[in-house]
Protein backbone atom coordinates (compact mmCIF):
# COMPACT_ATOMS: atom_id res chain seq x y z
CA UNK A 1 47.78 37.45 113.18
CA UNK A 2 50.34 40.21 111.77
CA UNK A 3 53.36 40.64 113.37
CA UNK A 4 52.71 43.88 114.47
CA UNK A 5 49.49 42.83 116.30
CA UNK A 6 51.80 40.12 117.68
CA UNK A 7 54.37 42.82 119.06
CA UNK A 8 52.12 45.09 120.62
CA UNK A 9 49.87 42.52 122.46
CA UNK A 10 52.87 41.09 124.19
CA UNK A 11 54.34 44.51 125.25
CA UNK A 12 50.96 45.57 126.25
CA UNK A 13 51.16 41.95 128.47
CA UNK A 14 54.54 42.82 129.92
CA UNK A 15 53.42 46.27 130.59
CA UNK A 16 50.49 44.91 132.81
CA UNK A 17 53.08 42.76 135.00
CA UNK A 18 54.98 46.24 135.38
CA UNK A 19 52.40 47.86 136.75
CA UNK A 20 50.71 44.81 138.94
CA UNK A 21 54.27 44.82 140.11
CA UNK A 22 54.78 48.89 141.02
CA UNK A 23 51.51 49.11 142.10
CA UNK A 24 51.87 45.97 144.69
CA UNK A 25 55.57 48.64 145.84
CA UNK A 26 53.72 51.80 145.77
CA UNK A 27 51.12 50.21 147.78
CA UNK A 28 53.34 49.11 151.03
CA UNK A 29 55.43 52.17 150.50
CA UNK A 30 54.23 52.42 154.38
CA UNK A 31 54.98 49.00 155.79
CA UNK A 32 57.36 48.39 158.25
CA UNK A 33 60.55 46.40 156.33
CA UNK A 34 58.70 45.98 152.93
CA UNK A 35 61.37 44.85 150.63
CA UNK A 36 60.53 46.31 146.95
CA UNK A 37 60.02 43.93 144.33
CA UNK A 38 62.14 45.13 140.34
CA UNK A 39 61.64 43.74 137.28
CA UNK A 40 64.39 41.64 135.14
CA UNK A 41 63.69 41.77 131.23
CA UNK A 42 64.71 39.14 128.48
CA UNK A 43 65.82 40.88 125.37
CA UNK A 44 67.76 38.18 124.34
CA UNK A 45 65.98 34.64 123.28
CA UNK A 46 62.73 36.16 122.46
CA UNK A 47 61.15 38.27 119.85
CA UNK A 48 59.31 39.90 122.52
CA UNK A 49 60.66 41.68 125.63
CA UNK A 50 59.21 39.93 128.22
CA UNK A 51 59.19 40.12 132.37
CA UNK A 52 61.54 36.95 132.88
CA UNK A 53 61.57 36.78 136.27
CA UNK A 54 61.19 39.41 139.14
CA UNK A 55 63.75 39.94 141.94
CA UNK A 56 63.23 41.71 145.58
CA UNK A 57 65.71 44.42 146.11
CA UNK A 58 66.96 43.87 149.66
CA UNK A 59 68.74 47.22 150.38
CA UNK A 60 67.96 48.58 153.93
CA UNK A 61 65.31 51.46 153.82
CA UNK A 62 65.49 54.24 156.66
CA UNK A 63 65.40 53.61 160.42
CA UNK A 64 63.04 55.84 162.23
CA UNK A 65 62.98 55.90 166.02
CA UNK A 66 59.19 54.86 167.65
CA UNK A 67 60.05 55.43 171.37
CA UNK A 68 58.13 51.67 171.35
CA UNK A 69 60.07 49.20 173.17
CA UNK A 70 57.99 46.48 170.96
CA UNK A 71 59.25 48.21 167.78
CA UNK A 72 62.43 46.35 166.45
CA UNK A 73 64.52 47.60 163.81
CA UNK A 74 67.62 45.77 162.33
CA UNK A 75 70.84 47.19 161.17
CA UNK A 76 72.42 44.53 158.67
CA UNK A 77 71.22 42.10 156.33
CA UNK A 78 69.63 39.69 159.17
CA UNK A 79 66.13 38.72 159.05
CA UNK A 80 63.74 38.16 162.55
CA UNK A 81 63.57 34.20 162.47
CA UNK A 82 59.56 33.40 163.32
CA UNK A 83 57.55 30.21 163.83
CA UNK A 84 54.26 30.25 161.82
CA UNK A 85 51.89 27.87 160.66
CA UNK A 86 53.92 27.62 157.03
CA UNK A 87 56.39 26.68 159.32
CA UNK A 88 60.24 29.05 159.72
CA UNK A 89 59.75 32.62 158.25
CA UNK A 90 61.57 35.29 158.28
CA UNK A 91 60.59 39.48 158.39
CA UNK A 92 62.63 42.65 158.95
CA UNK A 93 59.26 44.20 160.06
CA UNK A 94 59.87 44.86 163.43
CA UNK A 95 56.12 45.79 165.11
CA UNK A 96 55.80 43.08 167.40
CA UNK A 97 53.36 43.28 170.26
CA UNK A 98 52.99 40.58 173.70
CA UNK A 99 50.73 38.13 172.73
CA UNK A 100 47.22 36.84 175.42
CA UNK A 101 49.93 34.13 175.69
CA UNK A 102 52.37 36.44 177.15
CA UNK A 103 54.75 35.86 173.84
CA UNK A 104 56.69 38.54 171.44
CA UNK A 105 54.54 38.10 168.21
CA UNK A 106 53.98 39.79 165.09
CA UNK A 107 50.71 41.28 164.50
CA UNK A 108 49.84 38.00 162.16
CA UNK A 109 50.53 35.97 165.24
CA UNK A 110 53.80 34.51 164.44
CA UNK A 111 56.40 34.32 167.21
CA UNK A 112 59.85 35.16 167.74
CA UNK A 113 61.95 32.23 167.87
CA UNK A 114 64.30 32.24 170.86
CA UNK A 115 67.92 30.62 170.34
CA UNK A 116 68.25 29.72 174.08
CA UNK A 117 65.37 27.37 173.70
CA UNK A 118 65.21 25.27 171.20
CA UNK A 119 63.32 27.86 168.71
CA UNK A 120 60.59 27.84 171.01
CA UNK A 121 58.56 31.19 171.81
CA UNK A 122 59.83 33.90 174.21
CA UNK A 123 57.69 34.08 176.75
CA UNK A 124 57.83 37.92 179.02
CA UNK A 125 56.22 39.24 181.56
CA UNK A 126 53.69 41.91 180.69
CA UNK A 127 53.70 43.82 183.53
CA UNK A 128 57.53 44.43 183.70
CA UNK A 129 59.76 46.38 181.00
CA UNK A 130 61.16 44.68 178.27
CA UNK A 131 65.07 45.80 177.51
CA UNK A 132 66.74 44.01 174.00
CA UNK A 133 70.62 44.54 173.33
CA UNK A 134 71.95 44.79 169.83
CA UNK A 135 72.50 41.13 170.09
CA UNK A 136 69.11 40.16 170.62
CA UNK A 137 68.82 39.42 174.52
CA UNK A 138 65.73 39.97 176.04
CA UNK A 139 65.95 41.06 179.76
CA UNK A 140 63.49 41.61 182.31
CA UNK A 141 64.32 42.87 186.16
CA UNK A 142 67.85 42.34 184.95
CA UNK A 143 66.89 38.67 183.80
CA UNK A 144 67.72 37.44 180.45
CA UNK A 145 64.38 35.78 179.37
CA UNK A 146 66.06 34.89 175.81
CA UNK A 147 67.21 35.78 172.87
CA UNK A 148 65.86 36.57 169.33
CA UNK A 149 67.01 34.77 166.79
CA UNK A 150 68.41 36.57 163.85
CA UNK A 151 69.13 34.51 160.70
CA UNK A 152 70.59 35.35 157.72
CA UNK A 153 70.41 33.49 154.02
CA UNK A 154 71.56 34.45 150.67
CA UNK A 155 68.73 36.66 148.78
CA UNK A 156 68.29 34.13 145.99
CA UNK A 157 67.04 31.39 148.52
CA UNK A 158 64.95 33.84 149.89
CA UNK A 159 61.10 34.27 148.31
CA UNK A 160 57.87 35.84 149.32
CA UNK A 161 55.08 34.78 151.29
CA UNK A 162 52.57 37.60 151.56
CA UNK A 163 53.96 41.32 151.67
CA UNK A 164 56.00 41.15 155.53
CA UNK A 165 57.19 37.72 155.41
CA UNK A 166 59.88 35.40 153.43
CA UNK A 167 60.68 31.34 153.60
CA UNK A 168 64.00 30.01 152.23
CA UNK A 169 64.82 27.54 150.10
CA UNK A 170 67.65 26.48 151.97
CA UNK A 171 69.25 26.00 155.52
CA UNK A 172 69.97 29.70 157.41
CA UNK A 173 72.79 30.81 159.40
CA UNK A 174 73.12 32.97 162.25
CA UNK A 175 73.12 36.29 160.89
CA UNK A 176 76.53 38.14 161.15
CA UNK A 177 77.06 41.94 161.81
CA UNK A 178 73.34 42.92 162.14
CA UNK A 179 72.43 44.79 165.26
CA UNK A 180 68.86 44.66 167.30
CA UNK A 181 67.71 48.68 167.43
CA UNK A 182 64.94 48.74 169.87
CA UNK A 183 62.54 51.65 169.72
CA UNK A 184 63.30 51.83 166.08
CA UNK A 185 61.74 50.54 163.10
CA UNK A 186 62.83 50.11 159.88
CA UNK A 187 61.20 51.89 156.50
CA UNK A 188 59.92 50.55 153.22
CA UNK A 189 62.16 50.93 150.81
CA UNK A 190 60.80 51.59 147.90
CA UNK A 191 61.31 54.37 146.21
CA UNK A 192 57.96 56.60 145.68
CA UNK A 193 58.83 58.99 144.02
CA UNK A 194 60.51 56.99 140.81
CA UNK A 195 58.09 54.45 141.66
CA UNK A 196 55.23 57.01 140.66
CA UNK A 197 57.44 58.25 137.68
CA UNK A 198 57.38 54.87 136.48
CA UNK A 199 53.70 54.21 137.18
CA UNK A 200 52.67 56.98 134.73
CA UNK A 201 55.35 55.94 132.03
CA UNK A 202 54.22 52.37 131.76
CA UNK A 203 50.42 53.75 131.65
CA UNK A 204 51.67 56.23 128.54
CA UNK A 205 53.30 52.95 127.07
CA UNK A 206 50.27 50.65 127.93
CA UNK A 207 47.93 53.59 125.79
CA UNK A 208 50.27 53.87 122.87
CA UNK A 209 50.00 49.95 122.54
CA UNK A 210 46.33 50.18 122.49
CA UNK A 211 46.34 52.57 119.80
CA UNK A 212 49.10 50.62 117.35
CA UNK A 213 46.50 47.91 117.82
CA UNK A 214 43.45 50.19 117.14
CA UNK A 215 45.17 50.86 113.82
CA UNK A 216 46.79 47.83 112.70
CA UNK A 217 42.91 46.24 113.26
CA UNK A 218 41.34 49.43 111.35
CA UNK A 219 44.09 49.10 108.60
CA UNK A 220 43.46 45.26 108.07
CA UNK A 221 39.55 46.08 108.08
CA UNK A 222 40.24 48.49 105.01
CA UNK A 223 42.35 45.96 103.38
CA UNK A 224 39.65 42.96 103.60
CA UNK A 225 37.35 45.72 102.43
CA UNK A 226 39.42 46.80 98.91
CA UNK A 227 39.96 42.94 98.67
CA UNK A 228 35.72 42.97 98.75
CA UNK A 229 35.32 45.70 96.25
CA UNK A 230 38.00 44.28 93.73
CA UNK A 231 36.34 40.43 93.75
């Protein structure tokens, strides 16, 4: 295989991880606390420039106010701390909802943890209002029923599980200087607009790949042919 067949079947390769990857963003542009996944290349030990690794930019996105007391926004780089069947995960999508069980839970059925017991669910009352301060305490009739927890870990520990959800590598601390906003959720942040800019680049890119190909095969066709003609 020539090495220009080489080249443009491995860009074509990295340019379909681009655009699994953008299209996975562009997709939960809409959910609550998606964090956007980017794109790291290595130009450096191979021939080819390929996708070594992918990273999730954590940057805040926008917090819009719901008028939901169940909607939860965070303002800080803390992460809702919730008990699933994987186990300790962690979210900054804030739509929770009171569970049959009478427990704050995420749509998935994962619920809050609650620091003043043990990690154990927070269990409410559904026919009274729910008030949560900026630290996380969840009163009742002037009752503190408990409090969320809020954890925080350093991104790199931090990986994907599903679109909402994260599980870390390593132990979390409480998280510092990140407030509870209730009534508010928090955005996706990726960025549509470049996002969509992108999308069509990487198609043009993808399409002048398949053509180099198209004519690197037709050229070598020709060439076996003249080799034909002369023997």
């Amino acid at each position: 295989m020539d090495s220009l067949l080489i080249s443009a079947a491995g860009g074509m390769k990295t340019r379909m991880d681009s655009l699994d990857m953008l299209a996975n963003n562009i997709a939960n542009a809409g959910t609550a606390g998606f964090k956007s996944d980017q794109e790291f290349y290595n130009l450096y030990n191979e021939q080819l420039p390929v996708i070594e690794t992918q990273w999730t930019d954590f940057s805040q996105g926008s917090l819009v106010q719901t008028g939901n007391p169940l909607n939860l926004a965070l303002s800080g780089k803390g992460m809702f701390a919730l008990n699933s069947p994987n186990g300790t995960v962690y979210t900054r999508d804030g739509e929770f909802r009171i569970s049959k069980n009478s427990q704050l839970e995420t749509a998935d059925g994962y619920t809050l943890r609650n620091t003043l017991d043990n990690g154990n669910p927070i269990n409410v009352d559904p026919t009274q209002a729910i008030d949560i301060a900026k630290d996380g305490t969840v009163q009742q009739g002037g009752q503190t029923v408990g409090q969320i927890e809020i954890a925080q870990s350093a991104p790199m520990t931090l990986s994907k599980l599903g679109n909402s959800y994260f599980i870390s590598s390593t132990a979390t601390t409480p998280a510092q200087a990140t407030d509870v906003l209730q009534g508010q959720l928090e955005q996706s942040n990726v960025p549509t607009s470049e996002s969509a800019v992108k999308l069509v680049g990487i198609m043009r890119q993808f399409e002048m790949l398949q053509k180099a190909i198209s004519v690197d095969t037709d050229m070598n066709k020709r060439a076996l042919e003249e080799v034909a003609k002369v023997a």
